[in-house]
Protein backbone atom coordinates (compact mmCIF):
# COMPACT_ATOMS: atom_id res chain seq x y z
CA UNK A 1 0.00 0.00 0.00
CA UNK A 2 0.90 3.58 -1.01
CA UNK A 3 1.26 6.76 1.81
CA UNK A 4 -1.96 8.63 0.72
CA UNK A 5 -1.50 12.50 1.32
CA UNK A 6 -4.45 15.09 1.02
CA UNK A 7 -3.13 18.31 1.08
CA UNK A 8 -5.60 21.14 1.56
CA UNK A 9 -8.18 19.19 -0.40
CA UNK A 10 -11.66 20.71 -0.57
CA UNK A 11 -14.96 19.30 -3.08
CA UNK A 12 -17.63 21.32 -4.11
CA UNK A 13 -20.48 20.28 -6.41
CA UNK A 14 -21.53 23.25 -7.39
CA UNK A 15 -19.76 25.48 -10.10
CA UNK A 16 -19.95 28.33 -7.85
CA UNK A 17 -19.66 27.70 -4.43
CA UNK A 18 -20.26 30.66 -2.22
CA UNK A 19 -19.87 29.42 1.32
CA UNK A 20 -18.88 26.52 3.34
CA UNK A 21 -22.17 24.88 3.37
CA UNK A 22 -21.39 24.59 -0.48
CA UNK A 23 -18.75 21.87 0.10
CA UNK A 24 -19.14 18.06 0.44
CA UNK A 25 -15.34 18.38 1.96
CA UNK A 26 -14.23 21.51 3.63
CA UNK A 27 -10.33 21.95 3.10
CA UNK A 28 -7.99 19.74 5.19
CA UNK A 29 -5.20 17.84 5.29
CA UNK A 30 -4.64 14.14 6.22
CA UNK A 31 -2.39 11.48 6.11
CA UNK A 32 -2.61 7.42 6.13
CA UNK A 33 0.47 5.94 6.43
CA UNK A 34 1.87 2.88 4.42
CA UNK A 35 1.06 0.00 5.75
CA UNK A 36 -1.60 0.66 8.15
CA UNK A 37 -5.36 -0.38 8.63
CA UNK A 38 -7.35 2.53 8.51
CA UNK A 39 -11.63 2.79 8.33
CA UNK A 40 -13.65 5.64 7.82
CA UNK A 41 -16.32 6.47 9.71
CA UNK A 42 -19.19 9.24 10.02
CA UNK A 43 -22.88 10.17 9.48
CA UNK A 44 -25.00 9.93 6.01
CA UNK A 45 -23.88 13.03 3.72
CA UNK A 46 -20.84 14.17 5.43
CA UNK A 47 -18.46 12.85 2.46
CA UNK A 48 -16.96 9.62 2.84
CA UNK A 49 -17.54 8.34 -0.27
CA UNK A 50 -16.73 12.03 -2.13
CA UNK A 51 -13.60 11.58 -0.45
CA UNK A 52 -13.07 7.97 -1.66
CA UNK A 53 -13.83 8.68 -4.77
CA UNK A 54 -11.52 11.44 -5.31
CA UNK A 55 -8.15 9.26 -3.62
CA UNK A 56 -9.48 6.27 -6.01
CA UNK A 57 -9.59 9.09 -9.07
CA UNK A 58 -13.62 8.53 -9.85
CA UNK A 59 -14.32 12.32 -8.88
CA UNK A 60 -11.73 15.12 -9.27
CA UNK A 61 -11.17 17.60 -6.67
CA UNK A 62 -12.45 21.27 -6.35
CA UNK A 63 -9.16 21.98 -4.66
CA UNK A 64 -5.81 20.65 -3.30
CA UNK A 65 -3.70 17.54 -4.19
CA UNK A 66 -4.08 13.56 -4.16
CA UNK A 67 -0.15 12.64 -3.05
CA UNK A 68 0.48 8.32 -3.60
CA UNK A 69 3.86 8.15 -2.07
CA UNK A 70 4.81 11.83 -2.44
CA UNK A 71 3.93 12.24 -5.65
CA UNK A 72 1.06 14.01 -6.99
CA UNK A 73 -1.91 11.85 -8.55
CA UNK A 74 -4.97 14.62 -9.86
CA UNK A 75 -4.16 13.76 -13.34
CA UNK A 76 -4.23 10.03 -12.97
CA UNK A 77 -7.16 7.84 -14.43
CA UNK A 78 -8.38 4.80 -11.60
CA UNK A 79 -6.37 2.24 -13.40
CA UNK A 80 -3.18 4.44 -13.53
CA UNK A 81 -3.54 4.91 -9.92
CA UNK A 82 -3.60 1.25 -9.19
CA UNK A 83 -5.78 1.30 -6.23
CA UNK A 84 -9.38 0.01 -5.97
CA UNK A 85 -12.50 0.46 -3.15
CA UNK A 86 -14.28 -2.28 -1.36
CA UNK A 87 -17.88 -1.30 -0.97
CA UNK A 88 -19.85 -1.82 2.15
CA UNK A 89 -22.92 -3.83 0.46
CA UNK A 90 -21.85 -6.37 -2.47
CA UNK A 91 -23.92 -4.81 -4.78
CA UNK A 92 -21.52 -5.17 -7.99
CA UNK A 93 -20.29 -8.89 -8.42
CA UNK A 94 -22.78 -10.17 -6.37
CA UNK A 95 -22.74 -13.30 -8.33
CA UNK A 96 -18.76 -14.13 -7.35
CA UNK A 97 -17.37 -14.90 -3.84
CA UNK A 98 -15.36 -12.57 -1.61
CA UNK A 99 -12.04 -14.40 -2.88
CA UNK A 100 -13.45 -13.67 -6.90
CA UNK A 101 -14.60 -10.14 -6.48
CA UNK A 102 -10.98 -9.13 -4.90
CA UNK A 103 -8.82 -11.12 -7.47
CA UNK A 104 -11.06 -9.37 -10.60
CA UNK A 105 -8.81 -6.26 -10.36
CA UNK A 106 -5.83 -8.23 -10.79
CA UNK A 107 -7.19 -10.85 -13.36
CA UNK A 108 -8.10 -7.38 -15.54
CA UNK A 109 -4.56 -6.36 -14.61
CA UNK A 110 -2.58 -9.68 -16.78
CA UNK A 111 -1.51 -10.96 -13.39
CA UNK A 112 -0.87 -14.20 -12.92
CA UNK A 113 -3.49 -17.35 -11.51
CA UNK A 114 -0.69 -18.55 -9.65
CA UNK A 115 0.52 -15.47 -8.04
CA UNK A 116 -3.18 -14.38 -7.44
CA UNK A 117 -3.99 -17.19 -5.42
CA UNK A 118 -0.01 -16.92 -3.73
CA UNK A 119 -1.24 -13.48 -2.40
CA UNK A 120 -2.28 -13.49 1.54
């Protein structure tokens, strides 16, 4: 796993925003370290999954930088990013087991059966 640095990141969905109650993310800064286990928690609305889907490169920020590593990551498609999201309800590959639905990123990435399955 990467170091994942926000720095002064801030979404809006409106064009315009006027006012902090415009923002899905009010600027901050954060940092998860390499390595460690991490969840994210809060109420409906107050923008997990904004947040998740700018560091996974589905949404781009309003403001501030996605940092993999130290280096910057705004300009990066999903698959260039090499980093993928779990969802809370199987709601996508519902038809495929938990081992299935975590290896499909990989089998779509040319990696190999044998060093899928030789993954903890």
């Amino acid at each position: 796993m990467a170091e994942i640095q926000l720095k002064s990141l801030a979404h809006s969905y409106s064009a315009t925003p006027t006012g902090a109650e415009d923002y899905a993310i009010r600027q901050l800064d954060h940092v998860w370290e390499k390595g460690g286990a991490y969840a994210l928690l809060g109420p409906s609305g107050c923008g997990k999954s904004t947040m998740l889907n700018i560091i996974s490169g589905l949404l781009a920020p309003s403001e501030g930088d996605v940092l993999f590593d130290g280096r910057r990551v705004n300009e990066l498609s999903p698959r260039e990013r090499n980093i993928a999201q779990v969802f809370q309800f199987p709601v996508i590959y519902d038809s495929m087991t938990v081992f299935d639905n975590l290896a499909f990123p990989l089998k779509n990435n040319k990696v190999p059966t044998s060093q899928i399955k030789a993954r903890p």
